[in-house]
N, C-alpha and C. Protein backbone atom coordinates (compact mmCIF):
# COMPACT_ATOMS: atom_id res chain seq x y z
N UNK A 1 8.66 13.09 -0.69
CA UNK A 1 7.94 11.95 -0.18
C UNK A 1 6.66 12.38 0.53
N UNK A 2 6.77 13.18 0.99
CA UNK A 2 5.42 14.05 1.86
C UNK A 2 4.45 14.10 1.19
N UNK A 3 4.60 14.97 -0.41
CA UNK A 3 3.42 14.72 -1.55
C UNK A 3 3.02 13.67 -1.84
N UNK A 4 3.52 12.30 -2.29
CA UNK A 4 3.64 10.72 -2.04
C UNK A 4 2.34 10.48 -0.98
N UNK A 5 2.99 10.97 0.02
CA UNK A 5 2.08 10.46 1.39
C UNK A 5 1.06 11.21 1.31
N UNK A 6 1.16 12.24 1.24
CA UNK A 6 -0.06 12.72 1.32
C UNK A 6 -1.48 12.33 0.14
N UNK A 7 -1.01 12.09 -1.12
CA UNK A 7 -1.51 11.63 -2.44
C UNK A 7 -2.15 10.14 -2.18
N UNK A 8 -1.34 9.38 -1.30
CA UNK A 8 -1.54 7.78 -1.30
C UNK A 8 -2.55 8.36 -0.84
N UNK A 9 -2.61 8.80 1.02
CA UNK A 9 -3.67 9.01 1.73
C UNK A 9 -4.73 9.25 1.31
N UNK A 10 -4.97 10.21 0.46
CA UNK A 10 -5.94 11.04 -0.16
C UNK A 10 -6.70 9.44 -1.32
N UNK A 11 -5.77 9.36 -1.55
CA UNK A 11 -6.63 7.97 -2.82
C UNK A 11 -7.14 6.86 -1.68
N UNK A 12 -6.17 6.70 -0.96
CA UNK A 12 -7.14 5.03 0.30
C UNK A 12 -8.25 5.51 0.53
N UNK A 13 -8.24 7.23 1.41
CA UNK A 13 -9.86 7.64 1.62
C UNK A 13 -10.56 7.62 0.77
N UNK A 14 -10.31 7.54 -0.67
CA UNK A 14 -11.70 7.72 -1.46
C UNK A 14 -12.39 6.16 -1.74
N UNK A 15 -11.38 5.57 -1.77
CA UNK A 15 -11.55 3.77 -1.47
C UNK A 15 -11.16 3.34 -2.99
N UNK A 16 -10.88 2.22 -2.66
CA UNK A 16 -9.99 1.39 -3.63
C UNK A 16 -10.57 1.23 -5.33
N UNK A 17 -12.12 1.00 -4.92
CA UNK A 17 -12.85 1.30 -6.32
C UNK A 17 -12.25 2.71 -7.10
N UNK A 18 -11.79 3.84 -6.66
CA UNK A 18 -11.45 5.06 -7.21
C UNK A 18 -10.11 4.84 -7.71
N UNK A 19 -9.00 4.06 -7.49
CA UNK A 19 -8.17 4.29 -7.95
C UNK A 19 -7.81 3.26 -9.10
N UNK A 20 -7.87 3.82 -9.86
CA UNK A 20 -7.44 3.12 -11.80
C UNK A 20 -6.53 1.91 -10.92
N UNK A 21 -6.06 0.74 -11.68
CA UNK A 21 -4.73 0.05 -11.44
C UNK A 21 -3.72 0.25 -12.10
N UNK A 22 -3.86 1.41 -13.19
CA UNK A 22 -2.63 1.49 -13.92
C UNK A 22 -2.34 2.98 -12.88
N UNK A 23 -2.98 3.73 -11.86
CA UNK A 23 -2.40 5.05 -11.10
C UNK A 23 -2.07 3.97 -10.12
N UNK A 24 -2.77 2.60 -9.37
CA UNK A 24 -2.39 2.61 -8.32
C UNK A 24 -1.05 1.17 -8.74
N UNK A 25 -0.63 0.76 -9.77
CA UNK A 25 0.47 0.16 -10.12
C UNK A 25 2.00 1.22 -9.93
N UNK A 26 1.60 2.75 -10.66
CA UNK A 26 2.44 3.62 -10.41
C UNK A 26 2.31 4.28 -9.03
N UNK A 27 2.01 4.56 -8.44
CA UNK A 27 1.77 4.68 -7.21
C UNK A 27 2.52 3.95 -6.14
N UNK A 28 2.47 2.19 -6.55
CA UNK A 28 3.45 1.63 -5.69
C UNK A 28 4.86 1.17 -5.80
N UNK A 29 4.85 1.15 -7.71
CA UNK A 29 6.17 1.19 -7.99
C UNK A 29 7.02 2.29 -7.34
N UNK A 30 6.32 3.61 -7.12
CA UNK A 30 6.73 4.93 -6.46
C UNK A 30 7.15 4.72 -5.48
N UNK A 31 6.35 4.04 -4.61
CA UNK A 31 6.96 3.93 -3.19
C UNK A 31 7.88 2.69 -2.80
N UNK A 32 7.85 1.71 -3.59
CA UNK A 32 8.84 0.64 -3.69
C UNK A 32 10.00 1.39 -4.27
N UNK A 33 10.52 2.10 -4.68
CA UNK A 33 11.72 2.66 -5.01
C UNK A 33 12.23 4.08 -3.97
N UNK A 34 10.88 4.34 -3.75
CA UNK A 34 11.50 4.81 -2.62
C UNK A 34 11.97 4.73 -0.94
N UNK A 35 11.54 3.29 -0.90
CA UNK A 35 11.45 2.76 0.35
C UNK A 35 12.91 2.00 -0.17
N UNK A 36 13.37 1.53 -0.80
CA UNK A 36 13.71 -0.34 -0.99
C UNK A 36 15.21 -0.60 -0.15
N UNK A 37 15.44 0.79 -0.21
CA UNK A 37 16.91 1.24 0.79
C UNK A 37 16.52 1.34 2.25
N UNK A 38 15.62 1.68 2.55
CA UNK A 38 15.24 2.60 3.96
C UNK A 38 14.24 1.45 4.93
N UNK A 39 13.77 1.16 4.19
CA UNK A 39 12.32 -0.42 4.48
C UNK A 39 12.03 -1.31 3.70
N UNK A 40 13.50 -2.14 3.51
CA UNK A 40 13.16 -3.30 2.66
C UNK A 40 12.00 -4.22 2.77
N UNK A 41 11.52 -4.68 3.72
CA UNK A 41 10.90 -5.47 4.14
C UNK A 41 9.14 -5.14 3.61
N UNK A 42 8.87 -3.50 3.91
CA UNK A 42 7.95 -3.23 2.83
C UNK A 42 8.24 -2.84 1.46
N UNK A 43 8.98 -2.63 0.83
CA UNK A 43 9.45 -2.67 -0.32
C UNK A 43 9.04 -4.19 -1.05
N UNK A 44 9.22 -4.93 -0.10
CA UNK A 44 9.64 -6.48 -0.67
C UNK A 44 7.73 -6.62 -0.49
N UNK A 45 6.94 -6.21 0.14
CA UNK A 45 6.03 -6.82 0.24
C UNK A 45 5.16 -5.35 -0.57
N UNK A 46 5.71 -4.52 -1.10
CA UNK A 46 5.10 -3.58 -1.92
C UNK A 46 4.81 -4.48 -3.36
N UNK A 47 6.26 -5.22 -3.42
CA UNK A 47 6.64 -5.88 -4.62
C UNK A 47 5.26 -6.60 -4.80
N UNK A 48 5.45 -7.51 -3.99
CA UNK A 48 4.60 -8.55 -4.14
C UNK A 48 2.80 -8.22 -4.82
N UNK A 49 2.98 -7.05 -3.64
CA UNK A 49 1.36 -6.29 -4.47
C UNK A 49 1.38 -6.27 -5.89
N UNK A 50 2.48 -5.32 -6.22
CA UNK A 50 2.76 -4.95 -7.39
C UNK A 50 2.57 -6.23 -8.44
N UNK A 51 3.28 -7.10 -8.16
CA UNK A 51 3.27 -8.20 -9.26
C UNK A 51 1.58 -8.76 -9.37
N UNK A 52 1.05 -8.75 -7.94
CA UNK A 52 -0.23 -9.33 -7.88
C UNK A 52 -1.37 -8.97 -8.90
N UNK A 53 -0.95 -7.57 -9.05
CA UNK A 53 -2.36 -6.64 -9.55
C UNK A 53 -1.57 -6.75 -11.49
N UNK A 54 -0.42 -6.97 -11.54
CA UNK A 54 0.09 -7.10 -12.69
C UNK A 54 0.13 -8.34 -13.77
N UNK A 55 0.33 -9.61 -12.70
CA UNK A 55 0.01 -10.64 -13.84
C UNK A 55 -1.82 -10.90 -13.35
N UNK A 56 -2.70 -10.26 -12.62
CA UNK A 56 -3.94 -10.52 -13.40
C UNK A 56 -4.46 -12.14 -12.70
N UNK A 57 -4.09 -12.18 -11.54
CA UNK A 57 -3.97 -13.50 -10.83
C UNK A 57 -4.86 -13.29 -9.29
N UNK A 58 -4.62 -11.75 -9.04
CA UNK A 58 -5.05 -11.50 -7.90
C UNK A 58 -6.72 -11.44 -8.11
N UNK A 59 -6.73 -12.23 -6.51
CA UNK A 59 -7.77 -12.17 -5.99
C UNK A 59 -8.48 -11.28 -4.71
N UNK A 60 -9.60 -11.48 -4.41
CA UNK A 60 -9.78 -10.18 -3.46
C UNK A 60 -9.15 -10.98 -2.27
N UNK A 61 -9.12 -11.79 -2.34
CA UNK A 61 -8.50 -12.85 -0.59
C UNK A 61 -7.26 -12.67 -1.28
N UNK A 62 -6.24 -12.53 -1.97
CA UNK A 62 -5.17 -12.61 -1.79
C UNK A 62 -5.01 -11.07 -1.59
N UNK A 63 -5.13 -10.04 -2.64
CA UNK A 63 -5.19 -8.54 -2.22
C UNK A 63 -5.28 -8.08 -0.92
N UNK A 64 -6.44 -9.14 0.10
CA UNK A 64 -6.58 -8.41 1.07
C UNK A 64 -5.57 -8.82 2.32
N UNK A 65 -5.13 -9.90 2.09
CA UNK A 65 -3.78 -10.47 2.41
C UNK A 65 -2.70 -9.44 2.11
N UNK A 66 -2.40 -9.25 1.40
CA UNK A 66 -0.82 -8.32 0.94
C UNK A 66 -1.15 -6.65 1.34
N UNK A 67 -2.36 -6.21 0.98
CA UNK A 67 -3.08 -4.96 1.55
C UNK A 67 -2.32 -5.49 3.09
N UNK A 68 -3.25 -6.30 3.81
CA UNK A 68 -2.75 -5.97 5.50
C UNK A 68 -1.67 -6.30 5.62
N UNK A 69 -1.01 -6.99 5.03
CA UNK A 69 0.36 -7.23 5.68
C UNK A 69 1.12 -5.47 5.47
N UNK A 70 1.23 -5.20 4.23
CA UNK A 70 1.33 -3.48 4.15
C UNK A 70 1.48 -2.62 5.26
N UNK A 71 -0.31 -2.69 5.34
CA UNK A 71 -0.79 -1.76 5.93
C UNK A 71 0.31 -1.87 7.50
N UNK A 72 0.19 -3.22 8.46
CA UNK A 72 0.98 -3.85 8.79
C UNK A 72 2.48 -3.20 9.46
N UNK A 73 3.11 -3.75 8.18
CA UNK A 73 4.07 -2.75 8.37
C UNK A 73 4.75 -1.50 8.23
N UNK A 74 3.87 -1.04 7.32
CA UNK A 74 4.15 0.40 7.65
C UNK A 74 3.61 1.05 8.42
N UNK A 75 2.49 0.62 9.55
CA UNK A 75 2.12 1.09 10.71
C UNK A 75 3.41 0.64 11.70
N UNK A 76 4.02 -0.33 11.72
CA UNK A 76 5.45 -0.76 12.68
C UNK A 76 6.01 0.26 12.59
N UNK A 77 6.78 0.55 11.14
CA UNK A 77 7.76 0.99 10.52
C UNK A 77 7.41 2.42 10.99
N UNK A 78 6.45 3.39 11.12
CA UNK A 78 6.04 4.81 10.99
C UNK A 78 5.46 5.35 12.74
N UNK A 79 5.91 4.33 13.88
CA UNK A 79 5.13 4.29 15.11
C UNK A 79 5.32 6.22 15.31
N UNK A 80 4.88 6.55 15.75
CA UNK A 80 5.58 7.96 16.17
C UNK A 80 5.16 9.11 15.08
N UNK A 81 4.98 8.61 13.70
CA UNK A 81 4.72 9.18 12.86
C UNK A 81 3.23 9.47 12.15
N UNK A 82 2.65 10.40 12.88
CA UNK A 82 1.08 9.81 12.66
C UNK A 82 0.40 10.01 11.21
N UNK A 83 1.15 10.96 9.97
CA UNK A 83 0.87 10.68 8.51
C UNK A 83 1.06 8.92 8.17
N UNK A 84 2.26 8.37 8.62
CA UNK A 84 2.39 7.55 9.05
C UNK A 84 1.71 6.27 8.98
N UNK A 85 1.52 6.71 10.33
CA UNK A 85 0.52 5.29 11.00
C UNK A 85 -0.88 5.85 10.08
N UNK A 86 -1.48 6.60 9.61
CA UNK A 86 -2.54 6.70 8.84
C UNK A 86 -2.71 5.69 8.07
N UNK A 87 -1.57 6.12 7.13
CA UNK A 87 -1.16 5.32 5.85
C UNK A 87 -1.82 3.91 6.17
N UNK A 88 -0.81 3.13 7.34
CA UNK A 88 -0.62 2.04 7.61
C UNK A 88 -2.34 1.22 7.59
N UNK A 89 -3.09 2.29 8.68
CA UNK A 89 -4.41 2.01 8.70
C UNK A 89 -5.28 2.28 7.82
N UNK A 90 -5.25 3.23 7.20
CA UNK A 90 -5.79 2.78 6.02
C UNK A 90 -5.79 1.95 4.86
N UNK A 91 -4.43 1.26 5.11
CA UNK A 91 -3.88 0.41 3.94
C UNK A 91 -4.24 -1.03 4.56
N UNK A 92 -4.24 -1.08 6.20
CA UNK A 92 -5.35 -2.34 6.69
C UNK A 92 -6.29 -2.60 6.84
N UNK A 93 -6.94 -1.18 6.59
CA UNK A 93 -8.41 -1.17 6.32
C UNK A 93 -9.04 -1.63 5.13
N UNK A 94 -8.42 -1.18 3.82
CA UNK A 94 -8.75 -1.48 2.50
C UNK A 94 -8.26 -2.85 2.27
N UNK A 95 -7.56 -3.56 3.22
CA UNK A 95 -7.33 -4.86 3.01
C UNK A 95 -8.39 -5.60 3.76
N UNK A 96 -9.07 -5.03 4.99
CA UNK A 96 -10.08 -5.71 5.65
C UNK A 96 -10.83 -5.68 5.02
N UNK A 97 -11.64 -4.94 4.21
CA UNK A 97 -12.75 -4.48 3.24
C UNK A 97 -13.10 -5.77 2.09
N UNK A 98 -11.51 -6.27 1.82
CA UNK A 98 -11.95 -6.87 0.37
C UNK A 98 -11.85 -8.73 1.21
N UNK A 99 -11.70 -8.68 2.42
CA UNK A 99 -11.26 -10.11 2.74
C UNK A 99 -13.08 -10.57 3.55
């Protein structure tokens, strides 16, 4: 999971234009299966991304909606953990960006 984290990180910094949607579809299916036991609650709202960017519906106001809620909680979920809380902020950042 560390490579995971560290990989997401590395793609938010380069910003959202850089990452394909078919790497960043696999990317969150990745972490929705690996969360869905441990942090349902982002799992469930990983989902939601996931479907967003998949049926082709999403918008940048809704993206940037489901981006912060994310970002969100996996800054809750990771307090203490500062790879972590990175994640989290950068994943509310790239949601502030597109809203």
């Amino acid at each position: 999971m560390a490579a995971d984290l560290n990989a997401t990180i590395s793609a938010l910094k380069s910003g959202l234009t850089s990452i394909p949607p078919e790497a960043a579809v696999k990317n969150i299916e990745s972490w929705e299966n690996d969360l869905k036991d441990a942090a349902p609650e982002i799992a469930s709202a990983l989902g939601q991304l996931k479907s967003a960017l998949l049926n082709g519906t999403a918008t940048p106001e809704s993206l940037s909606q489901l981006l912060t809620s994310v970002g969100q909680k996996t800054s809750s979920a990771g307090a203490g953990n500062a790879q972590v809380e990175e994640l989290g902020s950068l994943l509310s950042k790239a949601g502030g960006s597109l809203g």
